[in-house]
N, C-alpha and C. Protein backbone atom coordinates (compact mmCIF):
# COMPACT_ATOMS: atom_id res chain seq x y z
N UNK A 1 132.26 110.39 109.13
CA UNK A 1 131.05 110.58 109.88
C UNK A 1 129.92 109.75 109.25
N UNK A 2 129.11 109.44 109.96
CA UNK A 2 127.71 108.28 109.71
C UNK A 2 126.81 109.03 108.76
N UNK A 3 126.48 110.12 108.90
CA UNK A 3 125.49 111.05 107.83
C UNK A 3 125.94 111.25 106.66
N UNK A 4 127.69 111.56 106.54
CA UNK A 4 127.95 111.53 105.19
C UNK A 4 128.04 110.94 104.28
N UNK A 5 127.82 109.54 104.76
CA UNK A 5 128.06 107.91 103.96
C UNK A 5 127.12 107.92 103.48
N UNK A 6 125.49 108.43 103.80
CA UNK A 6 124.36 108.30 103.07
C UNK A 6 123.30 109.78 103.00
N UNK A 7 122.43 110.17 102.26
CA UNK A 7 121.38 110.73 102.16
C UNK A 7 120.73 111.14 103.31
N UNK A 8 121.40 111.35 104.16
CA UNK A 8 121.02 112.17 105.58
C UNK A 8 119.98 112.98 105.56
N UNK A 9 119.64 114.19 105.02
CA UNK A 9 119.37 115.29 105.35
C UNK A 9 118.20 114.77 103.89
N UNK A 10 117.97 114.25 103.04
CA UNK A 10 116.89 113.81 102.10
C UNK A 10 115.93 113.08 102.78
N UNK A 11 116.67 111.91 103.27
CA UNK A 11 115.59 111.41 104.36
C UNK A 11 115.09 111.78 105.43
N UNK A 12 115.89 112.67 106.21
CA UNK A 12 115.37 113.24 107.51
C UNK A 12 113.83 114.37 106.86
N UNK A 13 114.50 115.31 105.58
CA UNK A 13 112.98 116.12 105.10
C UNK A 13 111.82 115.12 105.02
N UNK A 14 111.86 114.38 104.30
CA UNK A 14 111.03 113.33 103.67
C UNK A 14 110.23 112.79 104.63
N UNK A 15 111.07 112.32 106.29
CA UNK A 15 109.89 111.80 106.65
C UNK A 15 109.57 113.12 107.50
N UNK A 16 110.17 113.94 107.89
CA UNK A 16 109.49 115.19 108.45
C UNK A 16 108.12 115.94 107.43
N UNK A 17 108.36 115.73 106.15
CA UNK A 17 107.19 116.14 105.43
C UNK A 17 105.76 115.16 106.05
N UNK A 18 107.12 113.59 105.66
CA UNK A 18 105.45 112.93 106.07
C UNK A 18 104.82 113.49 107.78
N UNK A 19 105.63 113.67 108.88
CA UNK A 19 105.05 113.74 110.09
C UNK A 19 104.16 114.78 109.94
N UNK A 20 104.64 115.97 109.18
CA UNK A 20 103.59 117.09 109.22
C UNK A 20 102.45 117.01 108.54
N UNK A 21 102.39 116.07 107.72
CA UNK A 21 101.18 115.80 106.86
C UNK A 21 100.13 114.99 107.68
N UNK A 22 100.74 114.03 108.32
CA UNK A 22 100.08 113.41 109.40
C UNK A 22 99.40 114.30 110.70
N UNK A 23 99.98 114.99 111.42
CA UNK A 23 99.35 115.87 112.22
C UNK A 23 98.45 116.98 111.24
N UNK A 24 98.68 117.53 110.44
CA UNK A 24 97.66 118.58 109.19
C UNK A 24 96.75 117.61 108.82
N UNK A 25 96.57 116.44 108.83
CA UNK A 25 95.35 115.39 108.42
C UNK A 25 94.48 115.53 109.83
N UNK A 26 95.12 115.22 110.66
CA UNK A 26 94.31 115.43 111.85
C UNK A 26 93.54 116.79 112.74
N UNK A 27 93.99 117.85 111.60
CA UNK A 27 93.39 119.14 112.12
C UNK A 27 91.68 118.88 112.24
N UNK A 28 91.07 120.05 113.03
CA UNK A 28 89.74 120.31 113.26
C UNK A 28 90.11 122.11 112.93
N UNK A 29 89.83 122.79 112.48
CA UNK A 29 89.57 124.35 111.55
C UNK A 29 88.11 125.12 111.91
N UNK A 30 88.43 125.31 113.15
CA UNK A 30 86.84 125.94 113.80
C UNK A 30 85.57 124.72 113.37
N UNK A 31 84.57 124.72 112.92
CA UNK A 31 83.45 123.85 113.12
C UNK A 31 84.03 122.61 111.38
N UNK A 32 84.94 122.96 111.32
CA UNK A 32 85.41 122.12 109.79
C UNK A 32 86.59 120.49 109.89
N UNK A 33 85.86 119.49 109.92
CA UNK A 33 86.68 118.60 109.44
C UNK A 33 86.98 118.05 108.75
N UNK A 34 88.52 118.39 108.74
CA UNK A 34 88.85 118.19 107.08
C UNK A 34 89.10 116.65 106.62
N UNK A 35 89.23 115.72 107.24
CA UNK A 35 88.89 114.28 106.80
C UNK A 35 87.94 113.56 106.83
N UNK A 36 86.97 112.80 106.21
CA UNK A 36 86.38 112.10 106.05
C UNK A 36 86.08 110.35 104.91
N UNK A 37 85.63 109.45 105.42
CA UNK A 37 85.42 108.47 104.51
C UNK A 37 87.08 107.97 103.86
N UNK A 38 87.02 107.92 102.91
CA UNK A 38 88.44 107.09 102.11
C UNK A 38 89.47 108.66 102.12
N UNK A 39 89.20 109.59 101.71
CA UNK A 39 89.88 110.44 101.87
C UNK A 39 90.50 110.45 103.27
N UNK A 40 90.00 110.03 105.05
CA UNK A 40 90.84 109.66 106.07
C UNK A 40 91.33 108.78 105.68
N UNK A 41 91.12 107.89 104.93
CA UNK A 41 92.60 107.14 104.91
C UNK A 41 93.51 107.03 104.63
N UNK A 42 93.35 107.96 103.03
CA UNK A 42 94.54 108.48 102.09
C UNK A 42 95.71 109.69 103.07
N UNK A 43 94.60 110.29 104.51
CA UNK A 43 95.27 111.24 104.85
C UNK A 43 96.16 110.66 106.05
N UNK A 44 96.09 109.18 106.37
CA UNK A 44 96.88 108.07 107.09
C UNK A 44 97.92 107.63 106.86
N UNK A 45 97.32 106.84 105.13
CA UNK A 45 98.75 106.20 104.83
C UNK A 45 99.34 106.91 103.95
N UNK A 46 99.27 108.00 103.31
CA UNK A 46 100.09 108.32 102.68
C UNK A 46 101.26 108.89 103.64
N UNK A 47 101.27 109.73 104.64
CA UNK A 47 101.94 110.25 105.55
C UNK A 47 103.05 109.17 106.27
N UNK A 48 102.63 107.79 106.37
CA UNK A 48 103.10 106.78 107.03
C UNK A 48 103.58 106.26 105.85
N UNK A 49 103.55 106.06 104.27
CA UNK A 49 104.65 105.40 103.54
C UNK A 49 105.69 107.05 103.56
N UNK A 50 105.57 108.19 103.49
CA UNK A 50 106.40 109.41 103.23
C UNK A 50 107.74 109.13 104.37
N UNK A 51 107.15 108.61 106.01
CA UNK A 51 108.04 108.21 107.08
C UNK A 51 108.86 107.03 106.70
N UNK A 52 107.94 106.05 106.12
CA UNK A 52 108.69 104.97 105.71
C UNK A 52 109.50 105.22 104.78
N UNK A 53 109.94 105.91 103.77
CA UNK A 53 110.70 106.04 102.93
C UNK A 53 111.96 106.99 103.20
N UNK A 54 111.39 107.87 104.56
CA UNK A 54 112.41 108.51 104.87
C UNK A 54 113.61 107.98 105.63
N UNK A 55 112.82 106.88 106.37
CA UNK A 55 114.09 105.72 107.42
C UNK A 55 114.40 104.83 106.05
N UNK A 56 113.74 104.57 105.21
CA UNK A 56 114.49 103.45 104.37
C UNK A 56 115.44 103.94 103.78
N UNK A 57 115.21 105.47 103.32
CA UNK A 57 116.49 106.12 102.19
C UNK A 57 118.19 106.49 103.56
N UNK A 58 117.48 106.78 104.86
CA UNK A 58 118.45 106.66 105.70
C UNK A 58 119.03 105.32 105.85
N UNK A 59 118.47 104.44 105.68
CA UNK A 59 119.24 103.02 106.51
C UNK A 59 119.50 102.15 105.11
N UNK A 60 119.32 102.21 103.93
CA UNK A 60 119.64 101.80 102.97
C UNK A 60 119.83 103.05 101.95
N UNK A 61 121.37 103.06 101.89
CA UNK A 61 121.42 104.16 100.91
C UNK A 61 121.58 103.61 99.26
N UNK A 62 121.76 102.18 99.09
CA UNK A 62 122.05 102.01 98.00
C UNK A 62 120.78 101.87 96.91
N UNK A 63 119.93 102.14 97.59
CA UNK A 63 118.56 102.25 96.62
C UNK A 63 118.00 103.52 96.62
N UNK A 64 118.75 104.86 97.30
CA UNK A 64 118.35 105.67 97.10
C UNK A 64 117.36 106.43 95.99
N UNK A 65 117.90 106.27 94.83
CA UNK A 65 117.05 106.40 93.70
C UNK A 65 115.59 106.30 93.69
N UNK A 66 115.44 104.94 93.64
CA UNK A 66 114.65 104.63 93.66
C UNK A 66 113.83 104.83 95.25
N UNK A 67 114.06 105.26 96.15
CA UNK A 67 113.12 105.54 97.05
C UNK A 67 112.64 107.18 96.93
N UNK A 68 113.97 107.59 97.03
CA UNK A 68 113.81 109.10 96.25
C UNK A 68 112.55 109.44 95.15
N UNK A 69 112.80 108.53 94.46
CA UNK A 69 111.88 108.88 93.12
C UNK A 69 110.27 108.44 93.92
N UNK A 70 109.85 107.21 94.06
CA UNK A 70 108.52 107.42 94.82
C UNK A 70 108.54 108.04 96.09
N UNK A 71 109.22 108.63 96.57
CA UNK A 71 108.62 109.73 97.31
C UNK A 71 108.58 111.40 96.89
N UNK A 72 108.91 111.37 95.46
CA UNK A 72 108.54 112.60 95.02
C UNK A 72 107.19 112.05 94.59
N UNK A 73 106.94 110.91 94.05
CA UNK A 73 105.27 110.86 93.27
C UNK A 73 104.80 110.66 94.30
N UNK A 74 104.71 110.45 95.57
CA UNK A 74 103.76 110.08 96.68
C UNK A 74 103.67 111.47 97.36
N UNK A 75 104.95 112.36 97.06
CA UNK A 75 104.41 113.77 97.88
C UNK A 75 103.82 114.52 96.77
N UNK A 76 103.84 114.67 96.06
CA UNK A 76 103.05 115.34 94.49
C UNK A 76 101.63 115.16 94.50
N UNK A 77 101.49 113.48 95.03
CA UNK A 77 99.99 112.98 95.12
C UNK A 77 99.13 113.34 96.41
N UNK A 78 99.69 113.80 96.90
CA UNK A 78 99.62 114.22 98.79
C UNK A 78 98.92 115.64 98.49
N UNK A 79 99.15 116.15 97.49
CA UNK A 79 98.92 117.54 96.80
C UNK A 79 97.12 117.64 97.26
N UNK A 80 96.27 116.36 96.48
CA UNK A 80 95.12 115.95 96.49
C UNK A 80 94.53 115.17 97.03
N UNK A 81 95.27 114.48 97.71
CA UNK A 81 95.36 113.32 98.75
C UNK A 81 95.26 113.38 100.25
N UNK A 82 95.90 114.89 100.85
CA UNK A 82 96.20 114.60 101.99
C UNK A 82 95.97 116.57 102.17
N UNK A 83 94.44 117.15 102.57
CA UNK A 83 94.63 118.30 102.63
C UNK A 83 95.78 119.79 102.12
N UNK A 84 95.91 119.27 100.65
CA UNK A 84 96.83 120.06 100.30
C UNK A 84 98.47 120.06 100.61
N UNK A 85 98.46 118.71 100.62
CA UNK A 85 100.08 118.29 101.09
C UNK A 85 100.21 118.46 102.38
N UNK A 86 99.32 118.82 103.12
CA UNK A 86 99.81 118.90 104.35
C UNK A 86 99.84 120.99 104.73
N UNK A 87 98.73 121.29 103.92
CA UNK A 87 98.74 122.56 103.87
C UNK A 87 99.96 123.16 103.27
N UNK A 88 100.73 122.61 101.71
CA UNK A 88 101.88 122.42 101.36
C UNK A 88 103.31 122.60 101.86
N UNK A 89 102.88 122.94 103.32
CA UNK A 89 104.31 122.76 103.64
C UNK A 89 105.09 121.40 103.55
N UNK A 90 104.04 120.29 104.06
CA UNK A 90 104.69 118.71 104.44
C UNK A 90 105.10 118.59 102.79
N UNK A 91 104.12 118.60 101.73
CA UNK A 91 104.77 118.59 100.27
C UNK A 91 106.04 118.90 100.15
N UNK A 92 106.18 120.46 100.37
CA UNK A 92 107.26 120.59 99.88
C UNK A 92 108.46 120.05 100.84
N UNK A 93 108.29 119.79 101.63
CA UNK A 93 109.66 119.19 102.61
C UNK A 93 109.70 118.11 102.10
N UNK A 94 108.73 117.54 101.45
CA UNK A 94 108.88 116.06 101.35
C UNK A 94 109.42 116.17 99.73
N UNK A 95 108.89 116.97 98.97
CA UNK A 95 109.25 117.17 97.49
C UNK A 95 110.87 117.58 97.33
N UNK A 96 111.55 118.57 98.31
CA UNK A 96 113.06 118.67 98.66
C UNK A 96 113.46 117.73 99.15
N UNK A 97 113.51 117.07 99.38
CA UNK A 97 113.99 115.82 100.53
C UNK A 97 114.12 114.63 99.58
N UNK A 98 113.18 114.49 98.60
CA UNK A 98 113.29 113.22 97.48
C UNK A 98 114.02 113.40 96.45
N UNK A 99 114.20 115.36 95.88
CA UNK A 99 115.08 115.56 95.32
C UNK A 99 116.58 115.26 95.64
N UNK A 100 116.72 116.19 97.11
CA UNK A 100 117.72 116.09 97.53
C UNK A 100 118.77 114.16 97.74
N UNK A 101 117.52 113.43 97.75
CA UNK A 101 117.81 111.75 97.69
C UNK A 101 118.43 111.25 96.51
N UNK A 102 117.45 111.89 95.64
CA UNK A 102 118.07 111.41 94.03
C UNK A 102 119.05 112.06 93.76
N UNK A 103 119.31 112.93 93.78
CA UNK A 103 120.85 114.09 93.76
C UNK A 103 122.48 113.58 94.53
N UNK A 104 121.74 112.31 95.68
CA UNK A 104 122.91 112.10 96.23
C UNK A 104 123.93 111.27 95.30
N UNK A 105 125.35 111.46 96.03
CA UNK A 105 126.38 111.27 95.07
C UNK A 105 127.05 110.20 95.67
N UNK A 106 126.96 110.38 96.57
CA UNK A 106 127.79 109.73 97.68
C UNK A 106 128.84 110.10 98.46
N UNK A 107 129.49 109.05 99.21
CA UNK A 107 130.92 109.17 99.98
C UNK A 107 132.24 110.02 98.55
N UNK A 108 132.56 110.65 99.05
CA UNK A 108 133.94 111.62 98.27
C UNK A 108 134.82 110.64 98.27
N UNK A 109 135.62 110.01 97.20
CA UNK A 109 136.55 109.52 97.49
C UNK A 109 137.96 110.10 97.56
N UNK A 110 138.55 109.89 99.07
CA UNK A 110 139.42 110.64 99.15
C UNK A 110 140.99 110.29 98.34
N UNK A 111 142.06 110.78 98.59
CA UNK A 111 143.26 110.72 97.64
C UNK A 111 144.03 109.45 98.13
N UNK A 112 144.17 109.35 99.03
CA UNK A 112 144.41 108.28 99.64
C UNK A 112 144.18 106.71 99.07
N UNK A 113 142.80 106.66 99.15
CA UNK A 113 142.34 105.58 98.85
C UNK A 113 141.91 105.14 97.09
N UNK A 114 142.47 106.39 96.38
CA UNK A 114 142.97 106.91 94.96
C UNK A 114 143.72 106.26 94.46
N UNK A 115 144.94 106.45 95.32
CA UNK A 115 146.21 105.80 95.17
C UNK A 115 146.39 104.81 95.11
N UNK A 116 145.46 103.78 95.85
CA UNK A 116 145.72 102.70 96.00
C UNK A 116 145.03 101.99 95.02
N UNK A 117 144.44 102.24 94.21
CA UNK A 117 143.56 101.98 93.08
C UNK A 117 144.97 101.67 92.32
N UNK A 118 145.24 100.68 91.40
CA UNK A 118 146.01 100.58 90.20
C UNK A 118 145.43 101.62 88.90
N UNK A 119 146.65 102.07 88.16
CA UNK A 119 146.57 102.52 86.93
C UNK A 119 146.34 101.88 86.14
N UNK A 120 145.37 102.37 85.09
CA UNK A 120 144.93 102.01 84.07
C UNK A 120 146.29 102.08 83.06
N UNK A 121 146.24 100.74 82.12
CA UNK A 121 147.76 100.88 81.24
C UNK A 121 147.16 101.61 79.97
N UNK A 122 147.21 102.70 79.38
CA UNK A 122 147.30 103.26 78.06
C UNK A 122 148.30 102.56 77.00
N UNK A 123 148.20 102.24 75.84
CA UNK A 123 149.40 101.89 74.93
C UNK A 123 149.12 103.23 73.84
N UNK A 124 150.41 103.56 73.57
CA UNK A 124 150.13 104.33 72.36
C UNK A 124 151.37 104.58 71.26
């Protein structure tokens, strides 16, 4: 199956953190808006690299790591950056989701394709 070959479900949180952070930037809170000046912008792009990292860790799994890893420091920074992560829910979806990236292991290799591997010669 296509999802199991890569970090599926890391990237799908990740950019779902970012989408929710993006709509929670755009709230109005009875007579209160919560963005203004450079702080709207931090509450823009940070949300839009969180998406971007979530299609990149999907469509390139071999850099997982490393996308994984800045999108835990970009949702951490979102903390102060972006109305409280996104009222911490988008954080933490996005903070599971980068874990869950770096954690990946990969494709299982099955027995089959085991076998066909040559043995290593031991002398002893």
């Amino acid at each position: 199956m296509w999802r199991r070959q890569r970090p599926f479900i890391g990237g799908l949180l990740v950019a779902i953190g970012g989408v929710e952070m993006f709509f929670s930037g755009q709230l109005d809170i009875g007579h209160l808006h919560v963005q203004m000046g450079i702080e709207g912008m931090q509450a823009t792009i940070i949300p839009v690299v969180l998406l971007l990292l979530g299609v990149l860790v999907i469509t390139m799994p071999a850099h997982h790591i490393f996308y994984g890893v800045i999108a835990l420091a970009v949702s951490i920074y979102s903390l102060i950056g972006v109305n409280l992560g996104g009222f911490l829910i988008g954080m933490l979806l996005s903070t599971v989701g980068g874990i869950l990236t770096v954690a990946w292991m990969g494709p299982k290799v099955s027995a089959s394709s085991a076998r066909e591997r040559p043995e290593e010669v031991t002398s002893t």
